[in-house]
Protein backbone atom coordinates (compact mmCIF):
# COMPACT_ATOMS: atom_id res chain seq x y z
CA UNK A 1 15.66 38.43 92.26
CA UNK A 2 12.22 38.59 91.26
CA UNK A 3 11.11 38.45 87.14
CA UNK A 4 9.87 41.79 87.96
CA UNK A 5 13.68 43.05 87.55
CA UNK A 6 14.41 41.88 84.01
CA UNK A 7 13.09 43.78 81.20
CA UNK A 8 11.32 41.69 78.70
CA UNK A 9 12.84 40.55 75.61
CA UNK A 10 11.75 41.98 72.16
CA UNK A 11 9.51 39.81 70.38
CA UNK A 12 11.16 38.28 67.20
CA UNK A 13 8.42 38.00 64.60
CA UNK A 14 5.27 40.13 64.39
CA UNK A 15 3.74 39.99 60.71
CA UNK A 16 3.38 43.54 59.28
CA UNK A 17 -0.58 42.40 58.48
CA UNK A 18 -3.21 40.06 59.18
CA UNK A 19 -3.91 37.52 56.45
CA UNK A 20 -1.49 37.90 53.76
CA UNK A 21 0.03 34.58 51.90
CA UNK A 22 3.95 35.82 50.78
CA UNK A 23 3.24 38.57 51.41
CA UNK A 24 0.23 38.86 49.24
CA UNK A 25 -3.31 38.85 50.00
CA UNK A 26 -4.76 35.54 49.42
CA UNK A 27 -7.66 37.11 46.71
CA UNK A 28 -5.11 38.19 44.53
CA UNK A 29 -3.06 35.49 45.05
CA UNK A 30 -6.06 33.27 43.85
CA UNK A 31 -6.82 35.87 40.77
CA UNK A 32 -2.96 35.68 40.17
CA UNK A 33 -3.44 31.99 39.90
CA UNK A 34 -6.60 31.29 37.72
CA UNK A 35 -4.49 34.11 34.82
CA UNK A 36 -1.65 31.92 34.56
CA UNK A 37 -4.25 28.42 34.25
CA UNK A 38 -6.09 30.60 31.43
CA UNK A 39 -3.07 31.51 29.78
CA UNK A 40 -2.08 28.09 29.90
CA UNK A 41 -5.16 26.86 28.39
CA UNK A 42 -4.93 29.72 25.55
CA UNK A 43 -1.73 28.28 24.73
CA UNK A 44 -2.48 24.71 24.35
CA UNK A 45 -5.70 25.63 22.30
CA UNK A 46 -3.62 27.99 19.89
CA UNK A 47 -1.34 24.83 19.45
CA UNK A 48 -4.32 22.46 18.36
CA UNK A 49 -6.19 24.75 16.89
CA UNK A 50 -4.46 24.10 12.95
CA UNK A 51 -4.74 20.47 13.70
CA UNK A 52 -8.47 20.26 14.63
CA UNK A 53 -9.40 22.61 11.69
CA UNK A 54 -8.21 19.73 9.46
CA UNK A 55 -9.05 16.92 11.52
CA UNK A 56 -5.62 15.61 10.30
CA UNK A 57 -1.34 16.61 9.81
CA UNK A 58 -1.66 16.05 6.02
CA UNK A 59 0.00 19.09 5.24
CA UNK A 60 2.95 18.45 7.75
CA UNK A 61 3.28 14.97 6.47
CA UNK A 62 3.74 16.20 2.99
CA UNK A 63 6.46 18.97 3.96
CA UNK A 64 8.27 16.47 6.28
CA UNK A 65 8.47 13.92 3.41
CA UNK A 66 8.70 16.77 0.66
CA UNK A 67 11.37 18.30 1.71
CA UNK A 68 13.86 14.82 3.03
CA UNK A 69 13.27 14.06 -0.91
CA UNK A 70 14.46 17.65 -2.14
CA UNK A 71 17.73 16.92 0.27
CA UNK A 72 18.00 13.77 -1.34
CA UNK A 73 17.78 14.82 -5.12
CA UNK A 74 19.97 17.78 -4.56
CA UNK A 75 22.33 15.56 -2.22
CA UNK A 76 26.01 15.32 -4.10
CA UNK A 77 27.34 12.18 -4.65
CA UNK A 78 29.39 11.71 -1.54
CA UNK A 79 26.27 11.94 0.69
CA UNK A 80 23.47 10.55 -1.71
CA UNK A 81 23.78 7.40 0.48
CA UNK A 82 23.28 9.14 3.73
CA UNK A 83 20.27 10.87 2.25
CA UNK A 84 18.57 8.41 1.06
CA UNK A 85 18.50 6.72 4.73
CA UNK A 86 17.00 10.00 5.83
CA UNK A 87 14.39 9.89 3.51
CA UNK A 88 13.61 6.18 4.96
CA UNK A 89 13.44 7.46 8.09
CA UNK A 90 11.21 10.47 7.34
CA UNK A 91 8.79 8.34 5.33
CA UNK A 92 9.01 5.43 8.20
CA UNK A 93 8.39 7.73 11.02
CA UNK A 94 5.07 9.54 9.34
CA UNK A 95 4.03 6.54 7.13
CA UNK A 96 5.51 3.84 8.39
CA UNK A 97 2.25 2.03 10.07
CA UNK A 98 -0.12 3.21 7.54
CA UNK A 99 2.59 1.49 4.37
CA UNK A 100 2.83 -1.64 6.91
CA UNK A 101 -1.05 -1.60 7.08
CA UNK A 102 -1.77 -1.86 3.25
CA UNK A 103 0.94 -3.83 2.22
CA UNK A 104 -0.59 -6.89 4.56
CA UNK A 105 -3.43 -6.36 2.12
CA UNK A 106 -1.64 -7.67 -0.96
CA UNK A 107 -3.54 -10.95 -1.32
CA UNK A 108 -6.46 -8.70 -2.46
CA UNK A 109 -5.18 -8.26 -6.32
CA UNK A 110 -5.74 -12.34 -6.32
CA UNK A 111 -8.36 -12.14 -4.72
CA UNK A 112 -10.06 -9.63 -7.27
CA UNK A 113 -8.50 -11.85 -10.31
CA UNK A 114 -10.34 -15.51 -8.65
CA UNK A 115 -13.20 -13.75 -8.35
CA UNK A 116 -13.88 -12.16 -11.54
CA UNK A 117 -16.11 -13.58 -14.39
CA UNK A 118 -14.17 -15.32 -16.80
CA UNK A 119 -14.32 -13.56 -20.72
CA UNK A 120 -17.04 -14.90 -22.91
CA UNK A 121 -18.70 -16.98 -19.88
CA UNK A 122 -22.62 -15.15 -19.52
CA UNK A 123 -22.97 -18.43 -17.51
CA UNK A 124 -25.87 -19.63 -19.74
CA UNK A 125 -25.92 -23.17 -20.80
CA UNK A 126 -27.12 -24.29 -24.76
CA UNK A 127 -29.41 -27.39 -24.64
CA UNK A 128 -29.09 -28.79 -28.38
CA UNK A 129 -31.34 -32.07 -27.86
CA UNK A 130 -33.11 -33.29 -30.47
CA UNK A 131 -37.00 -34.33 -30.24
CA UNK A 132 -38.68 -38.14 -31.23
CA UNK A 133 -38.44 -36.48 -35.24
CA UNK A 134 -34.54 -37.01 -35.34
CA UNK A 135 -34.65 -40.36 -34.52
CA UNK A 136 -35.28 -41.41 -37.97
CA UNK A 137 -32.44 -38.96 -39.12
CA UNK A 138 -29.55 -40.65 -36.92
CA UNK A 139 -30.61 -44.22 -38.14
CA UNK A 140 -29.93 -42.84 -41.75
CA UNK A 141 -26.53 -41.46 -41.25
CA UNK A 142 -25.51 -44.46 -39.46
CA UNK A 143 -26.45 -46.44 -42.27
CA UNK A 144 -24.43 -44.55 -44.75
CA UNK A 145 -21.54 -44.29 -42.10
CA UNK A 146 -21.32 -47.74 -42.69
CA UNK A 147 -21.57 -47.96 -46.12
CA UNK A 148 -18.72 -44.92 -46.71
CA UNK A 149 -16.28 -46.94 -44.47
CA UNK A 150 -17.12 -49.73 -46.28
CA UNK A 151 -15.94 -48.51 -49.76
CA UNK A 152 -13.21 -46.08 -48.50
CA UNK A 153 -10.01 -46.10 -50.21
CA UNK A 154 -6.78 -45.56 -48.40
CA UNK A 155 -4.43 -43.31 -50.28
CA UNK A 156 -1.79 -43.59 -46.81
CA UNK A 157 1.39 -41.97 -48.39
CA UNK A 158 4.25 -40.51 -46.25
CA UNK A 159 2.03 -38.33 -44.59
CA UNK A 160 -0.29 -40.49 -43.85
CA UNK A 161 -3.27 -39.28 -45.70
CA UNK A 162 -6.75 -41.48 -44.99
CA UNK A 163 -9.26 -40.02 -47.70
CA UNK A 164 -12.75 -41.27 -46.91
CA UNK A 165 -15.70 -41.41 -49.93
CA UNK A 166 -18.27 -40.04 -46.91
CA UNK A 167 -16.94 -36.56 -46.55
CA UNK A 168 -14.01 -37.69 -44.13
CA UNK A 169 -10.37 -36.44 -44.08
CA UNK A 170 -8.24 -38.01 -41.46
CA UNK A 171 -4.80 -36.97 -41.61
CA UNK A 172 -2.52 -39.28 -39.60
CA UNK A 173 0.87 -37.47 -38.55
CA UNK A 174 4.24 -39.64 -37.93
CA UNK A 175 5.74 -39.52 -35.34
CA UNK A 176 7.84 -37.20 -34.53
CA UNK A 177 11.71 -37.95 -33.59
CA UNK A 178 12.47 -36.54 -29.88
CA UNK A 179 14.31 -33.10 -29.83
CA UNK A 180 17.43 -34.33 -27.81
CA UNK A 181 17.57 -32.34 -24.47
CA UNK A 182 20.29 -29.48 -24.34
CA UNK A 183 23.01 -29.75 -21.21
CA UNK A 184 21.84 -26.87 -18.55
CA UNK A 185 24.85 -24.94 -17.69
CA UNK A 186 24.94 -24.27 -14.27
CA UNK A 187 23.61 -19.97 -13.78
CA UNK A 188 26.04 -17.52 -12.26
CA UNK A 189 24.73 -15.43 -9.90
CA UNK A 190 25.60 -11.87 -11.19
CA UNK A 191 27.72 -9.40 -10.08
CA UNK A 192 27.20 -6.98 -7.30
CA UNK A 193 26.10 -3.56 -8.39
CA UNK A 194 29.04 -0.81 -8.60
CA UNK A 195 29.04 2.49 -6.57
CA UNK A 196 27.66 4.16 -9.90
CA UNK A 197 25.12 1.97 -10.17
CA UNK A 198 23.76 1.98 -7.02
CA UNK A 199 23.90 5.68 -7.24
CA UNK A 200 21.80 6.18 -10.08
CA UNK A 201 19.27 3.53 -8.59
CA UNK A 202 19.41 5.70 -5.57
CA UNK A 203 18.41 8.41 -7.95
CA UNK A 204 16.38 6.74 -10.07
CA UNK A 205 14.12 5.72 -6.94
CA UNK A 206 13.95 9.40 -5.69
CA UNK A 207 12.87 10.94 -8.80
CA UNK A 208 9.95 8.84 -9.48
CA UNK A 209 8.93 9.01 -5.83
CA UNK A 210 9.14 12.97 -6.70
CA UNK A 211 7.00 12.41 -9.53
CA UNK A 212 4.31 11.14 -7.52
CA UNK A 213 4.65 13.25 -4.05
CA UNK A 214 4.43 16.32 -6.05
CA UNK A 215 1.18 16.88 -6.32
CA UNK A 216 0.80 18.25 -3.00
CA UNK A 217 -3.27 18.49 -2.94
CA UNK A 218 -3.69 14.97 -4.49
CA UNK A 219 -1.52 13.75 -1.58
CA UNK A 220 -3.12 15.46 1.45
CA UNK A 221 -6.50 14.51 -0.19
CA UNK A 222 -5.14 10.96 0.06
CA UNK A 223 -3.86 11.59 3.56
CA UNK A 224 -7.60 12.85 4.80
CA UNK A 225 -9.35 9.78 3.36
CA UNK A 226 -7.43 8.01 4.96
CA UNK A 227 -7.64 9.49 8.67
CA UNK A 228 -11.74 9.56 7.71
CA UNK A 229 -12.10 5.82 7.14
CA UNK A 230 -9.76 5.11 9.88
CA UNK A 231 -11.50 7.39 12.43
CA UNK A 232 -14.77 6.06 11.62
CA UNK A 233 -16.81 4.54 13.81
């Protein structure tokens, strides 16, 4: 048989067009393509866009920590303990390097107190000599000196009273009898804190950290200074 008898087989693909990617033509394909990177972009500059207006999260700092120490105030009794971790962690996770980063500084108050001037010292030194005229002066005074501890007249009683004719009172003390030392009693360490106590330290702590997170603006003002000297070059 020759190949001239067989009828030939179907072929089993033939693309509908010319060029097309999916089924799509590759220009819109590629216009398709640079949308969904612009969209992208939009997205991620919407995000930053609060951020980079501030230059900082100051205001997201002071809601995260504002609000774990509203939970913690308003937490019941049961739970105060639970809360107050939060807060920790809140407080660690936003401030945590910055609070690490001052507290290293701590040396500085005695530094400031070594170096400061000390009261009534202007640093300015009194020369009191006396010129070749004083000589004469000195030679006098000696000379009665002399003649007043010659004549003095000692009037020691049970004070011990020296009364000297030249102007001179020396009062001689006696001595005194030694105060006998009292027996130390050994300290005992004191008790552990109860559950109520360590409750209303719990609370205690929280309220005046309340009193001073409160003032929102003061805070954030804080928080800005902060990234400014840190982000300075």
């Amino acid at each position: 048989m020759m190949s001239q008898d067989f009828a030939p087989a179907d072929s089993f693909y033939e693309p509908a067009q010319d060029g097309l990617v999916l089924g799509v033509p590759p220009l819109l394909l590629a216009f398709l393509l640079i949308l969904l990177l612009a969209a992208g972009l939009l997205g991620w500059w919407l995000g930053q866009k609060p951020r980079n207006a501030a230059g900082h999260d100051g205001p997201a700092i002071w809601k995260a920590v504002d609000e774990a120490i509203r939970a913690t105030m308003t937490a019941h009794s049961n739970s105060l303990v639970d809360s107050a971790h939060d807060l920790q962690r809140v407080i660690q996770n936003r401030l945590g390097k910055t609070l690490a980063l001052g507290a290293g500084f701590a040396p500085l108050a005695a530094l400031d107190e070594a170096l400061a001037d000390p009261a009534g010292d202007h640093g300015h030194g009194h020369d009191h000599g006396h010129g070749p005229d004083h000589g004469g002066s000195h030679d006098k005074h000696d000379a009665h000196a002399d003649d007043a501890h010659a004549d003095k007249t000692d009037l020691t009683a049970a004070r011990g009273i020296v009364i000297e004719r030249a102007s001179h009172v020396v009062i001689h003390q006696p001595p005194r009898r030694p105060t006998p030392a009292r027996p130390t009693t050994p300290s005992t360490p004191a008790p552990p804190p109860t559950e109520a106590q360590r409750r209303d330290a719990i609370r205690k702590a929280v309220s005046d950290l309340n009193d001073h997170w409160r003032l929102k603006e003061a805070r954030i003002d804080e928080i800005a200074a902060a990234h400014r000297e840190l982000s300075a070059r």
